[in-house]
N, C-alpha and C. Protein backbone atom coordinates (compact mmCIF):
# COMPACT_ATOMS: atom_id res chain seq x y z
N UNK A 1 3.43 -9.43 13.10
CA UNK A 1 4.40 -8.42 12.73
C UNK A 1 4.81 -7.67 14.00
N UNK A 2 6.23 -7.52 14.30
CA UNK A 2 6.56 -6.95 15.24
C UNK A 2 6.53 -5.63 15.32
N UNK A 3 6.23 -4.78 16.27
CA UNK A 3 6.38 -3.54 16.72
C UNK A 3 5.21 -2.47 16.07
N UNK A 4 4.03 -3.51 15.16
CA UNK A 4 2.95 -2.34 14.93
C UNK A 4 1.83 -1.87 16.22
N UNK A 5 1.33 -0.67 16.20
CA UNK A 5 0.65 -0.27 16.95
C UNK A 5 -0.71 -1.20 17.37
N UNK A 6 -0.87 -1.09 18.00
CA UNK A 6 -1.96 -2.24 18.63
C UNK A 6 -3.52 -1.57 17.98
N UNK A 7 -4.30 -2.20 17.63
CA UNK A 7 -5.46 -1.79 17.33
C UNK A 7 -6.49 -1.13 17.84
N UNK A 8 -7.08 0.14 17.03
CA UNK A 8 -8.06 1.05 18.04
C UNK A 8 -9.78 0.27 18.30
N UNK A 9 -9.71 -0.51 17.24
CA UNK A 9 -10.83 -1.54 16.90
C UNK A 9 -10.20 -2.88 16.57
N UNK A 10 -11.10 -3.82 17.30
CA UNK A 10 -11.07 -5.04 16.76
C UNK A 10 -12.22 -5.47 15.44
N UNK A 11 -11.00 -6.15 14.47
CA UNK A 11 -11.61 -6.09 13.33
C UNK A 11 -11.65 -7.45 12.78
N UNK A 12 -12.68 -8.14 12.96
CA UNK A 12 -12.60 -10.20 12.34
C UNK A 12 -13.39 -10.46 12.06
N UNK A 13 -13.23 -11.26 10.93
CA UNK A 13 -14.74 -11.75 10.13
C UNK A 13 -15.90 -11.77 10.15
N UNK A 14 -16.60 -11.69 11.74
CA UNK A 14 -18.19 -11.03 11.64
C UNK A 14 -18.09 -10.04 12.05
N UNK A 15 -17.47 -9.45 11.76
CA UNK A 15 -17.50 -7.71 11.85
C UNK A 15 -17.89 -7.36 10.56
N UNK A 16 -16.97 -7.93 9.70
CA UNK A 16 -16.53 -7.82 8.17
C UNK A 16 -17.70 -8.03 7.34
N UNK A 17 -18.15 -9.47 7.92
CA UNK A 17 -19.21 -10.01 7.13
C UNK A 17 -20.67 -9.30 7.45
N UNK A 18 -20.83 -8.62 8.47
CA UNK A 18 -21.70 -7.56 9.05
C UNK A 18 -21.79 -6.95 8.25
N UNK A 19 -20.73 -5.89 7.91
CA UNK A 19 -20.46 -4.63 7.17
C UNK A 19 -20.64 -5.16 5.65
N UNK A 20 -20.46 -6.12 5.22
CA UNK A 20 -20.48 -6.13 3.91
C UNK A 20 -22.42 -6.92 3.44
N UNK A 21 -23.09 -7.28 4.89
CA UNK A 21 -24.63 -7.80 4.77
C UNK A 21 -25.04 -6.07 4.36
N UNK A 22 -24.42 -5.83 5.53
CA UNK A 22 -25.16 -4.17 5.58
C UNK A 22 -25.29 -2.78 4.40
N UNK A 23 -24.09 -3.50 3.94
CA UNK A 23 -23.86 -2.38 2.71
C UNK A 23 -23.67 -3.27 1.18
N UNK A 24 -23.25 -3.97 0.81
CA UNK A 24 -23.28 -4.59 -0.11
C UNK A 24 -24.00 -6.06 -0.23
N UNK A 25 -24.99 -5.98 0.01
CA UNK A 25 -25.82 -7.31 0.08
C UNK A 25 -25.90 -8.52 -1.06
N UNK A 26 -25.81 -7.27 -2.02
CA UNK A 26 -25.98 -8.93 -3.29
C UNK A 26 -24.34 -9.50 -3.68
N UNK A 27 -23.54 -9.00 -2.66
CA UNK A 27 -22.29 -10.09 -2.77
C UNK A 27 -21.79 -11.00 -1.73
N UNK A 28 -22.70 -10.82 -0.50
CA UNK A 28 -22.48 -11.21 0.51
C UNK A 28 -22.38 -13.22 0.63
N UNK A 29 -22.62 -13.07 -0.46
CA UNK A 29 -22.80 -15.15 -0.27
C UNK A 29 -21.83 -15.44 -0.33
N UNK A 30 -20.17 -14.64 -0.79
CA UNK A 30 -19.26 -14.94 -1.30
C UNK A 30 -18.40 -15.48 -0.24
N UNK A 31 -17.51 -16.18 -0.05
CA UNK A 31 -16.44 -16.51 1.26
C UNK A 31 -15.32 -15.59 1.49
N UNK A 32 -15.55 -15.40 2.87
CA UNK A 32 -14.59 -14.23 3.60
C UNK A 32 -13.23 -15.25 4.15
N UNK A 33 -11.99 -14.66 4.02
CA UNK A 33 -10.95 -14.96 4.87
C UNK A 33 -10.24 -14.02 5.16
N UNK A 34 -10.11 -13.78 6.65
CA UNK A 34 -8.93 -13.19 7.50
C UNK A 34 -7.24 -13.44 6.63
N UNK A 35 -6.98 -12.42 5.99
CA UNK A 35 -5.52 -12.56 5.17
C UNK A 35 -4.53 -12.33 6.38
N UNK A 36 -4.42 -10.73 6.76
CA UNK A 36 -3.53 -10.50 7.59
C UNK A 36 -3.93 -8.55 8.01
N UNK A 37 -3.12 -8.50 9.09
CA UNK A 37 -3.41 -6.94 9.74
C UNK A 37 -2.01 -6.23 9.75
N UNK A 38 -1.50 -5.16 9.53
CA UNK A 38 -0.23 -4.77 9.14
C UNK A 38 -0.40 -3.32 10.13
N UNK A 39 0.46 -2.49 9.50
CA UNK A 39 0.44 -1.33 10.70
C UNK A 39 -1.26 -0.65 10.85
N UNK A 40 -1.51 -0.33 9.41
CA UNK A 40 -2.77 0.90 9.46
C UNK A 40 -4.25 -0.54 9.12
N UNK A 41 -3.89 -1.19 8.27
CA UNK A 41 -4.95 -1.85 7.80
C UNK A 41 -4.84 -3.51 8.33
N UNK A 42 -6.58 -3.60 8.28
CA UNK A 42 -6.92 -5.32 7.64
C UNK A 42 -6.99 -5.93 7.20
N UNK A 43 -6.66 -6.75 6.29
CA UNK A 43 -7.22 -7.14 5.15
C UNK A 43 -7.96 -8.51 4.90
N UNK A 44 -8.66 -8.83 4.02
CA UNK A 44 -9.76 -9.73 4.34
C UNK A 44 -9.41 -10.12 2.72
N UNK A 45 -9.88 -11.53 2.54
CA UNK A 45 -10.12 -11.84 1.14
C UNK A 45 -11.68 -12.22 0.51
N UNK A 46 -12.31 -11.79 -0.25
CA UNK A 46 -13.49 -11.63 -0.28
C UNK A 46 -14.20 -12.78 -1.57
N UNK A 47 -13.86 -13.85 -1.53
CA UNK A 47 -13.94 -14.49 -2.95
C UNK A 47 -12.48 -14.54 -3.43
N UNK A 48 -13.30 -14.79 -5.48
CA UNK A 48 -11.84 -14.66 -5.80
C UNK A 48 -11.19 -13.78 -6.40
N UNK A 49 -12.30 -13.04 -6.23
CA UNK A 49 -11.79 -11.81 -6.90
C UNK A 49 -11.64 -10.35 -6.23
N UNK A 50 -12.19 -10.08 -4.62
CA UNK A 50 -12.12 -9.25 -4.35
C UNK A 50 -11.08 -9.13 -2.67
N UNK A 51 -10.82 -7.91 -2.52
CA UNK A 51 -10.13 -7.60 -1.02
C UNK A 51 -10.53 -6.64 -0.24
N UNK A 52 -11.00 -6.84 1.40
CA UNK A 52 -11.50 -5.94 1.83
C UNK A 52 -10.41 -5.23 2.72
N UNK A 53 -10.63 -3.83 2.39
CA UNK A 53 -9.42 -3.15 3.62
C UNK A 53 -10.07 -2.23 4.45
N UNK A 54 -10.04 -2.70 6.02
CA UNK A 54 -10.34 -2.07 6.57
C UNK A 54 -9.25 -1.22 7.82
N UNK A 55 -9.57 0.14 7.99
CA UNK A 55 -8.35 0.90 9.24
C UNK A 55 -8.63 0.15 10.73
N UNK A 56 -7.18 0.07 10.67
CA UNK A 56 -7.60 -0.17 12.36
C UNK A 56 -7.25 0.69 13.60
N UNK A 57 -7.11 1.60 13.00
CA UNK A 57 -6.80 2.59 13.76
C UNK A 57 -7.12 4.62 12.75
N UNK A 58 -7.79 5.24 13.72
CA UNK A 58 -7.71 6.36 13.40
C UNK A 58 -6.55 6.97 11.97
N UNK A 59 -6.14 7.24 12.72
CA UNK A 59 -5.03 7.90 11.60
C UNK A 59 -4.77 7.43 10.17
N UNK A 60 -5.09 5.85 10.57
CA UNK A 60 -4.94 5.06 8.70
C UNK A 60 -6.42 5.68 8.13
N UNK A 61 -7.38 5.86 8.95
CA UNK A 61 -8.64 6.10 8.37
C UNK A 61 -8.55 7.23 7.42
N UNK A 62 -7.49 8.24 7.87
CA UNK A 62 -7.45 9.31 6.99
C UNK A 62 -7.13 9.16 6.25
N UNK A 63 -5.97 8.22 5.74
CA UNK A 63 -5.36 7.98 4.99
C UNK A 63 -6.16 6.95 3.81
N UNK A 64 -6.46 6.27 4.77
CA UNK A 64 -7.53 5.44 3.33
C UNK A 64 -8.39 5.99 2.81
N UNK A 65 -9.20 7.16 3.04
CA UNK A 65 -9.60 8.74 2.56
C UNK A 65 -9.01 8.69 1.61
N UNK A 66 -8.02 9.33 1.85
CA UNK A 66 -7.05 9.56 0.22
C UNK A 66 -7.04 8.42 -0.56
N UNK A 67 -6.90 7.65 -0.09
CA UNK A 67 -7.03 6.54 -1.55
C UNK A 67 -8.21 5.96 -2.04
N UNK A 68 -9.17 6.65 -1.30
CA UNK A 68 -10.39 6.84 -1.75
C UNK A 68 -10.79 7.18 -3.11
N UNK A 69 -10.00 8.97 -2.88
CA UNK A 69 -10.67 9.75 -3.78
C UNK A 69 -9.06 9.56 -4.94
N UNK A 70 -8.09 9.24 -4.99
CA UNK A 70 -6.84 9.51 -5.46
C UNK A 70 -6.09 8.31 -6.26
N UNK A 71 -6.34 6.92 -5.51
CA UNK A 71 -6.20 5.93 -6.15
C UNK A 71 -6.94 5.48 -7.83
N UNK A 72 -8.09 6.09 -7.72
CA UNK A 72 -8.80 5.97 -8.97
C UNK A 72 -8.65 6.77 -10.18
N UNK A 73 -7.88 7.98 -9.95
CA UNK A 73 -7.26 8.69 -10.46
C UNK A 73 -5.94 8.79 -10.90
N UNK A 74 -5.36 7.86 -10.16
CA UNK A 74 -3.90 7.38 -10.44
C UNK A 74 -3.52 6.16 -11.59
N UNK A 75 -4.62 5.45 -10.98
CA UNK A 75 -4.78 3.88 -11.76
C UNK A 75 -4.35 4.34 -13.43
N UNK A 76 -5.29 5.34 -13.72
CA UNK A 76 -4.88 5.85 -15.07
C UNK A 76 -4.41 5.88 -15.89
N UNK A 77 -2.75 6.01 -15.38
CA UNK A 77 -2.05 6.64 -15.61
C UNK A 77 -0.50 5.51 -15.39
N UNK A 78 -0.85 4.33 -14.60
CA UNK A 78 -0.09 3.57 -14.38
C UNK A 78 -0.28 1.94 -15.33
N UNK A 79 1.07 1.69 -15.47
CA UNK A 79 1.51 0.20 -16.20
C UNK A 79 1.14 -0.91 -15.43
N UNK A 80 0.52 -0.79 -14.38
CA UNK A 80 0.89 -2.61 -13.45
C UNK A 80 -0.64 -1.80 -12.59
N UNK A 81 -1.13 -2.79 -12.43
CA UNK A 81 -2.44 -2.70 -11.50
C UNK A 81 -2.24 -2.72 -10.15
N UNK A 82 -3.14 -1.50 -9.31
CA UNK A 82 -2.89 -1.46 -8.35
C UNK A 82 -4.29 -1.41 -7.59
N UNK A 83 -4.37 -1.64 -6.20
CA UNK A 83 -5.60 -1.87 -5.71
C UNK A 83 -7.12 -0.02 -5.62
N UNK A 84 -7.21 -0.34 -6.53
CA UNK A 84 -8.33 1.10 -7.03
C UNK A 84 -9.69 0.42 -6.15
N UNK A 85 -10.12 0.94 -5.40
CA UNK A 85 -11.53 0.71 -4.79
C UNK A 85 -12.46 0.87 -5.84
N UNK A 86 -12.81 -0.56 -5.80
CA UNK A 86 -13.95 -1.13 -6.80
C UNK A 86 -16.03 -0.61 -5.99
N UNK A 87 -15.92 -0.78 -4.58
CA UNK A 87 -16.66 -0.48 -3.82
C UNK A 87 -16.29 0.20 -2.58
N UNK A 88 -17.06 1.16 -2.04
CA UNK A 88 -16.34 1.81 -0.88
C UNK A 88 -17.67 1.63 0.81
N UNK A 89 -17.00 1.33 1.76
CA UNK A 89 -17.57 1.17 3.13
C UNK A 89 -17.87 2.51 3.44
N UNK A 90 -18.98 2.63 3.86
CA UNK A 90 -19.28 4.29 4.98
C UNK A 90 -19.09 3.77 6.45
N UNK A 91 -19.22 4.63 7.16
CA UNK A 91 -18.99 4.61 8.77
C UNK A 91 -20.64 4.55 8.91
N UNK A 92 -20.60 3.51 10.23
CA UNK A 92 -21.74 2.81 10.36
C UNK A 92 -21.89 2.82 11.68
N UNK A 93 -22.93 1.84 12.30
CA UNK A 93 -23.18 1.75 13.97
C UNK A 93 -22.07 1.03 14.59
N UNK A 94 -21.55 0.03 13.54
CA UNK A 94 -20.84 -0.98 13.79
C UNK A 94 -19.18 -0.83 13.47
N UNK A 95 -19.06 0.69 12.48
CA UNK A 95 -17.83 0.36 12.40
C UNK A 95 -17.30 1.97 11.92
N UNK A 96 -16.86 2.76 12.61
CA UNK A 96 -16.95 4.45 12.64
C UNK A 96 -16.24 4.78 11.26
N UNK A 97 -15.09 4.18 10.31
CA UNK A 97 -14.68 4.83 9.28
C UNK A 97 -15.10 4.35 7.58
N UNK A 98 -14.59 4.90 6.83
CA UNK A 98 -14.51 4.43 6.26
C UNK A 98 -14.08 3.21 5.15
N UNK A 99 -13.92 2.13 4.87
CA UNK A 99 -13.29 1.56 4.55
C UNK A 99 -13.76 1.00 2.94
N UNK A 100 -12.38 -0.11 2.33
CA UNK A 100 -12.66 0.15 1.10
C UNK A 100 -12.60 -1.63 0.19
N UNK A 101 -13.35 -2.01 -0.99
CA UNK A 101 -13.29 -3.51 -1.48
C UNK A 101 -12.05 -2.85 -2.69
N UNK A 102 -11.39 -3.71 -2.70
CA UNK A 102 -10.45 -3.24 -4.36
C UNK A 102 -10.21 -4.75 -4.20
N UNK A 103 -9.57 -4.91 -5.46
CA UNK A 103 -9.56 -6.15 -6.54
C UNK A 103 -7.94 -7.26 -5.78
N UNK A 104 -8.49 -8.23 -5.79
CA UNK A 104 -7.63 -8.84 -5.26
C UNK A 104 -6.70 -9.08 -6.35
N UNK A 105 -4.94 -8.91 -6.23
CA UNK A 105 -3.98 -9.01 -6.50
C UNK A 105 -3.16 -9.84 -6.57
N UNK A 106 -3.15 -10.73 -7.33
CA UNK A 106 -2.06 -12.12 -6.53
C UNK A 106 -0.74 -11.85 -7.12
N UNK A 107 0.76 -12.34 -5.91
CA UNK A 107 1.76 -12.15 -5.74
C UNK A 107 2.40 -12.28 -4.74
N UNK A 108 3.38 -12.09 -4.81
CA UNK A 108 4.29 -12.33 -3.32
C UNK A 108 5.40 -11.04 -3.80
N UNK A 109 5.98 -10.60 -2.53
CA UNK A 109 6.86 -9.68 -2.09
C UNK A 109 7.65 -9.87 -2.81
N UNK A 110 8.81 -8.95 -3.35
CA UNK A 110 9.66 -9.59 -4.39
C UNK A 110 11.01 -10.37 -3.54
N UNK A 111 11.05 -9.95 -1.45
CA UNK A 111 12.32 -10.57 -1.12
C UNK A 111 11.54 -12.05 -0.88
N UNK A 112 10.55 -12.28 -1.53
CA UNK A 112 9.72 -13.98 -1.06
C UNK A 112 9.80 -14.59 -2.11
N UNK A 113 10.39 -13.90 -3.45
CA UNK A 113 9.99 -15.03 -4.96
C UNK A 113 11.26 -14.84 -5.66
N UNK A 114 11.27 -15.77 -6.61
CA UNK A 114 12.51 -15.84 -7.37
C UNK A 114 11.95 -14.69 -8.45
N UNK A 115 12.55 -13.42 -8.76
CA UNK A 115 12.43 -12.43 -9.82
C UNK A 115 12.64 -12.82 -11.01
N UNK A 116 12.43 -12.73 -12.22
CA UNK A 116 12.56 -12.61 -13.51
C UNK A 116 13.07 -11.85 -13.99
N UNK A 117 14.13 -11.45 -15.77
CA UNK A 117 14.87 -10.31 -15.61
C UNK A 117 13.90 -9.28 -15.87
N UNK A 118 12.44 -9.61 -16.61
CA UNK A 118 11.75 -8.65 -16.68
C UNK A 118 11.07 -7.97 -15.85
N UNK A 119 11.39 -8.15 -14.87
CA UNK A 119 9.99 -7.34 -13.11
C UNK A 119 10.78 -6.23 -12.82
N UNK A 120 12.38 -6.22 -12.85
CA UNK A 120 12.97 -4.46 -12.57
C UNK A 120 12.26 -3.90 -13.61
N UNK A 121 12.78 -4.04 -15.01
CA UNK A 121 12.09 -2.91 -15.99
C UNK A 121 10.60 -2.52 -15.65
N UNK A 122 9.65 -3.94 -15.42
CA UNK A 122 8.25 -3.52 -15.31
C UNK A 122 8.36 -2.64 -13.78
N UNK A 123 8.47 -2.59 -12.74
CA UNK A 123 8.61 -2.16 -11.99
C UNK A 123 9.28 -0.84 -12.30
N UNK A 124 10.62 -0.52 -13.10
CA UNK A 124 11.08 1.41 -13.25
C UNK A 124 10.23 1.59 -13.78
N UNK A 125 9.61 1.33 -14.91
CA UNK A 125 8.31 2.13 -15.85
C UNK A 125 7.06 2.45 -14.90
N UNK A 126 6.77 1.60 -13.50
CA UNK A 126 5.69 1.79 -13.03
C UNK A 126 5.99 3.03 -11.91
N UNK A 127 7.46 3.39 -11.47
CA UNK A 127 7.68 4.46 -11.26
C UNK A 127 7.66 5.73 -11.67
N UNK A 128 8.05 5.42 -13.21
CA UNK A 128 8.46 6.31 -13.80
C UNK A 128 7.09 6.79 -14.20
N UNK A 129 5.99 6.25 -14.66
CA UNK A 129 4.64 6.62 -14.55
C UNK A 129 3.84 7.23 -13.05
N UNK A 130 4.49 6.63 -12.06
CA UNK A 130 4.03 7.48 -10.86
C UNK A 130 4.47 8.45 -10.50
N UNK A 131 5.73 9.07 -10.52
CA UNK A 131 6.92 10.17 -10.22
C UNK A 131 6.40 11.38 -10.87
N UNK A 132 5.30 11.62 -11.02
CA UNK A 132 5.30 12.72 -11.90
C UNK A 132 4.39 13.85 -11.40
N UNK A 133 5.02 15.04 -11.51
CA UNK A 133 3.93 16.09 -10.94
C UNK A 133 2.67 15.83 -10.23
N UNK A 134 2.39 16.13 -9.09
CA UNK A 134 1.31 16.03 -8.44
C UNK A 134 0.83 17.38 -8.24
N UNK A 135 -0.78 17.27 -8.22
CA UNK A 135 -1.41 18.59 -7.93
C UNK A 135 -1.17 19.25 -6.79
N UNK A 136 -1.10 20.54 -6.83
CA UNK A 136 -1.55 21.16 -5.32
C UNK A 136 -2.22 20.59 -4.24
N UNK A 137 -3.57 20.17 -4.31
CA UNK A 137 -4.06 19.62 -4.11
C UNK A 137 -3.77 18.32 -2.91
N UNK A 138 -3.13 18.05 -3.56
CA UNK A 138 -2.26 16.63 -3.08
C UNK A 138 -1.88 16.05 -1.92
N UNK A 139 -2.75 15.40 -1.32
CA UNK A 139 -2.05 15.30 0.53
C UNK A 139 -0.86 14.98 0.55
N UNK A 140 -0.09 15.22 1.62
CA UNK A 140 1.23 15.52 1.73
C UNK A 140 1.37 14.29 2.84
N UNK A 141 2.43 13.04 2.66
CA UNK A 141 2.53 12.32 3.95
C UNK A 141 3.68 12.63 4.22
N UNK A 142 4.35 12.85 5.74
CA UNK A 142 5.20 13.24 6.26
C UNK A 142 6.10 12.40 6.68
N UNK A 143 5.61 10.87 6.20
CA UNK A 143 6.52 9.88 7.01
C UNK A 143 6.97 9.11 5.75
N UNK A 144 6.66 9.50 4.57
CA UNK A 144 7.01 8.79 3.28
C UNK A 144 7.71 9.60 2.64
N UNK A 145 6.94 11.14 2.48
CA UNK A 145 7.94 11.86 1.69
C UNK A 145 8.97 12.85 2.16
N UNK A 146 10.12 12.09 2.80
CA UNK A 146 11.05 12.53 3.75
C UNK A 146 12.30 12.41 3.00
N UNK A 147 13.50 12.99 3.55
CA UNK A 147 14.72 12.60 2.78
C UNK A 147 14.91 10.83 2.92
N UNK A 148 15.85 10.37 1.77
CA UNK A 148 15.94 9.09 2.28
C UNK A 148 17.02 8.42 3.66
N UNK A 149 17.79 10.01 3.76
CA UNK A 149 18.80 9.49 4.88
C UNK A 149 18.27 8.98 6.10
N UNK A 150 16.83 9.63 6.34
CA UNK A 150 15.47 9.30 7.01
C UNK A 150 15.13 7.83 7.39
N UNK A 151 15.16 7.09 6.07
CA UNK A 151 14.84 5.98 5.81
C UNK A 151 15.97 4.96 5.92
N UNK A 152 17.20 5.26 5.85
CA UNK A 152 18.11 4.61 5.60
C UNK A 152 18.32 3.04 6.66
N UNK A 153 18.24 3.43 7.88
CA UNK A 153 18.27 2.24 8.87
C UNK A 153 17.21 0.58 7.77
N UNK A 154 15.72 1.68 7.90
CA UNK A 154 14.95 0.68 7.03
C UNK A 154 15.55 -0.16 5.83
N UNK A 155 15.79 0.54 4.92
CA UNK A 155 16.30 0.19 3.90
C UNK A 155 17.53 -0.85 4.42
N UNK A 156 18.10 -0.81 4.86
CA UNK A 156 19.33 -1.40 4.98
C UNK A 156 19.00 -2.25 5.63
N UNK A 157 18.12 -2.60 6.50
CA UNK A 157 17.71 -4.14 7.06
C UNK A 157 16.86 -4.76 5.95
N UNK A 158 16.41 -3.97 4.87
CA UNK A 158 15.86 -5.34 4.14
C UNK A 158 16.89 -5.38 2.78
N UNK A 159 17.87 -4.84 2.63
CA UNK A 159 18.52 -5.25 1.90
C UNK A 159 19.47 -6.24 1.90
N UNK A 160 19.60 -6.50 4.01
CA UNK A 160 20.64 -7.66 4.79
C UNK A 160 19.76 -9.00 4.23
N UNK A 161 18.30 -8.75 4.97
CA UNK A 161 17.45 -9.52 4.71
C UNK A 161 17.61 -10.43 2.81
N UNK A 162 17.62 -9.56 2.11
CA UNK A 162 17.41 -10.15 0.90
C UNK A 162 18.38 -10.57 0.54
N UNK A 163 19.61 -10.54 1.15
CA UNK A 163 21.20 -10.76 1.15
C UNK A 163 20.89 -12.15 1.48
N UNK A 164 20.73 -12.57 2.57
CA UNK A 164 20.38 -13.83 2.99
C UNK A 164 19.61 -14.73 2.13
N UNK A 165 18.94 -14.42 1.30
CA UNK A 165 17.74 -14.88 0.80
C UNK A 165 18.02 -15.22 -0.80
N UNK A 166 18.57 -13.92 -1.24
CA UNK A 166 19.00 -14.10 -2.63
C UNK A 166 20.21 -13.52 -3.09
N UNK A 167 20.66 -13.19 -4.41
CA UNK A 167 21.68 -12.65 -4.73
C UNK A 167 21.50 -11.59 -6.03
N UNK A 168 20.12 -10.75 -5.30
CA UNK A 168 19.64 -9.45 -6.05
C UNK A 168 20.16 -8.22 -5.42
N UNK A 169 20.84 -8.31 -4.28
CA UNK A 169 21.47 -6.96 -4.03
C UNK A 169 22.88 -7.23 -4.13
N UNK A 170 23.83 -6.54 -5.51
CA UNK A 170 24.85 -6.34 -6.00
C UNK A 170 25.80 -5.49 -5.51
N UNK A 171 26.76 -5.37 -5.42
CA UNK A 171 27.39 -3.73 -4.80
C UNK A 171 27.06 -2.82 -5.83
N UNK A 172 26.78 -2.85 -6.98
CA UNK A 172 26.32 -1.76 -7.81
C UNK A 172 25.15 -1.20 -7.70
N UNK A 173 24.51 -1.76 -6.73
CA UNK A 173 22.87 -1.62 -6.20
C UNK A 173 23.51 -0.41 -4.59
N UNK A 174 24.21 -1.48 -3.94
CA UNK A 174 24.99 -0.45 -2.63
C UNK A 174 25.05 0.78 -2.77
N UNK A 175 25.76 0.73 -3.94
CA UNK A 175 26.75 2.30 -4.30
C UNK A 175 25.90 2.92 -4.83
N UNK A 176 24.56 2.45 -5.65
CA UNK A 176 23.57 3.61 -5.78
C UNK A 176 22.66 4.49 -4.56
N UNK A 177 22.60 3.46 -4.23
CA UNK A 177 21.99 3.82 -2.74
C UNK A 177 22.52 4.74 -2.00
N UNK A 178 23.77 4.65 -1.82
CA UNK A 178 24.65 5.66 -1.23
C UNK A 178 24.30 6.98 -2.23
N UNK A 179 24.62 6.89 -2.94
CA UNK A 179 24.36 7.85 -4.07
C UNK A 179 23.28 8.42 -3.64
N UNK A 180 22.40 7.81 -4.11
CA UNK A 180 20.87 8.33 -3.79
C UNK A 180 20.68 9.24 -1.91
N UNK A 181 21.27 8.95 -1.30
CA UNK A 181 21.04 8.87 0.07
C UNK A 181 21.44 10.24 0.37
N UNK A 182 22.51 10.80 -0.40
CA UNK A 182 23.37 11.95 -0.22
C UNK A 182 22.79 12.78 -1.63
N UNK A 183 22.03 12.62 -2.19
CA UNK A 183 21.61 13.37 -3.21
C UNK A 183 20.71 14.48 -2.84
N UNK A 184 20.44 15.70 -3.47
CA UNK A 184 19.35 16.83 -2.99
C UNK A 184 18.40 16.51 -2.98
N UNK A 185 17.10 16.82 -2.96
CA UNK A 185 16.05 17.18 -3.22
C UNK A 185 15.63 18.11 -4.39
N UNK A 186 15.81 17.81 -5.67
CA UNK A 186 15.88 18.88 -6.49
C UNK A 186 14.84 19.00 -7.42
N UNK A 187 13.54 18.38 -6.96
CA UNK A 187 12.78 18.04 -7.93
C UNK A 187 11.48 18.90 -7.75
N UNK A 188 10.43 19.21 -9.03
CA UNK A 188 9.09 19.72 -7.97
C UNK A 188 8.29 18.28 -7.33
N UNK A 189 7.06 18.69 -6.17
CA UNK A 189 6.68 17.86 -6.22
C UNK A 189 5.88 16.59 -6.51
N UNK A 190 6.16 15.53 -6.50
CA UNK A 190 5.32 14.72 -7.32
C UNK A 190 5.15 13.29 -6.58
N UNK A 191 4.03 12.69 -7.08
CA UNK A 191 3.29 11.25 -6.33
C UNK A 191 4.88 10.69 -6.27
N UNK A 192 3.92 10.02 -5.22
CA UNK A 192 4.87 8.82 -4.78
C UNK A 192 4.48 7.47 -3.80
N UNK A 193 5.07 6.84 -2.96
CA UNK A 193 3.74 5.32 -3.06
C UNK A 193 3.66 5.85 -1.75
N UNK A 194 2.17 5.76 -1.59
CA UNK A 194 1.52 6.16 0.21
C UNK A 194 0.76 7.99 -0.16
N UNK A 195 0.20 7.33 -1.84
CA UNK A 195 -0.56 8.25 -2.18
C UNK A 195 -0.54 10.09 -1.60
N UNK A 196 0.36 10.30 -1.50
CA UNK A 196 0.82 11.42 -0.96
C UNK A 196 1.94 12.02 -2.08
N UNK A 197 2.29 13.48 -2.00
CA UNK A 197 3.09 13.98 -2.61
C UNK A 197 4.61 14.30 -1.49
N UNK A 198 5.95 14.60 -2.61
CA UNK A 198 7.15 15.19 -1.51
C UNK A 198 7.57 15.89 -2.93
């Protein structure tokens, strides 16, 4: 992946398989694979049923904190399963943060698969179950819950992208966007994805 931050730790399978002798022993017979490393995390596949995520850098560490204590609390409350830490890593000799096992997920990205007409609806309801009042409480991320004019460059390269690919972005999809882009902020605040409130 281009342009993510380079890693504060190196993180590969006997690291992994270390950490999981060390702390979870009676699952350790299971087979580990290197999936992939993205901006904040690692991810590992743990069998067939589980996924390990580990930070590779400071700052995600905090953040996987929060989905520590917040993801399990969310799960709740939501239509479509999302990765809830089934087991959680402590900081060790071998590996300073915390990190977390949640349930492996199978799927692909939706600009990688042919959609069904039913995955928008399942997908608004799983918003519409997340969008909702968040506590005080609530860590606040600063790089998610921003205006979207913020975001807009992003957005618009993967909507070229999926242009190429398929014929799920409509101009009636465009013109919401626009819409959306120039709209207030008029809401209180409430969850949103990157376990944080805006």
């Amino acid at each position: 992946m281009l342009g993510i931050p380079p890693p504060e730790i190196e993180i590969d399978t006997l690291l992994v398989s270390r950490l999981l002798a060390e702390q979870h022993p009676d699952l350790q017979h299971l087979p580990l694979q290197f999936i992939d490393a993205g901006w904040d995390n690692a991810m590992f596949r743990w069998g067939d049923r589980w996924a390990v995520r580990l930070p590779r850098r400071a700052i995600a560490a905090r953040l996987l904190e929060n989905e520590l204590f917040w993801l399990p609390q969310l799960a709740r409350q939501l239509p479509i399963p999302i990765p809830t830490p089934c087991k959680i890593g402590i900081p060790s000799v071998i590996y300073p943060w915390h990190w977390s096992v949640i349930p492996w997920l199978p799927g692909q990205t939706a600009d990688r698969a042919n959609l069904d007409r039913e995955q928008p609806q399942r997908f608004a309801r799983f918003l519409k179950a997340l969008h909702v009042p968040a506590p005080d409480n609530a860590p606040i991320n600063p790089f998610r819950g921003v205006p979207l004019s913020q975001r807009s460059q992003m957005v618009e390269e993967r909507m070229q992208r999926l242009e190429r690919q398929t014929n799920a972005i409509e101009p009636a999809i465009r013109s919401l966007w626009q819409e959306a882009v120039g709209a207030p902020i008029d809401v209180e605040p409430t969850w949103l994805h990157g376990e944080a409130r805006v």
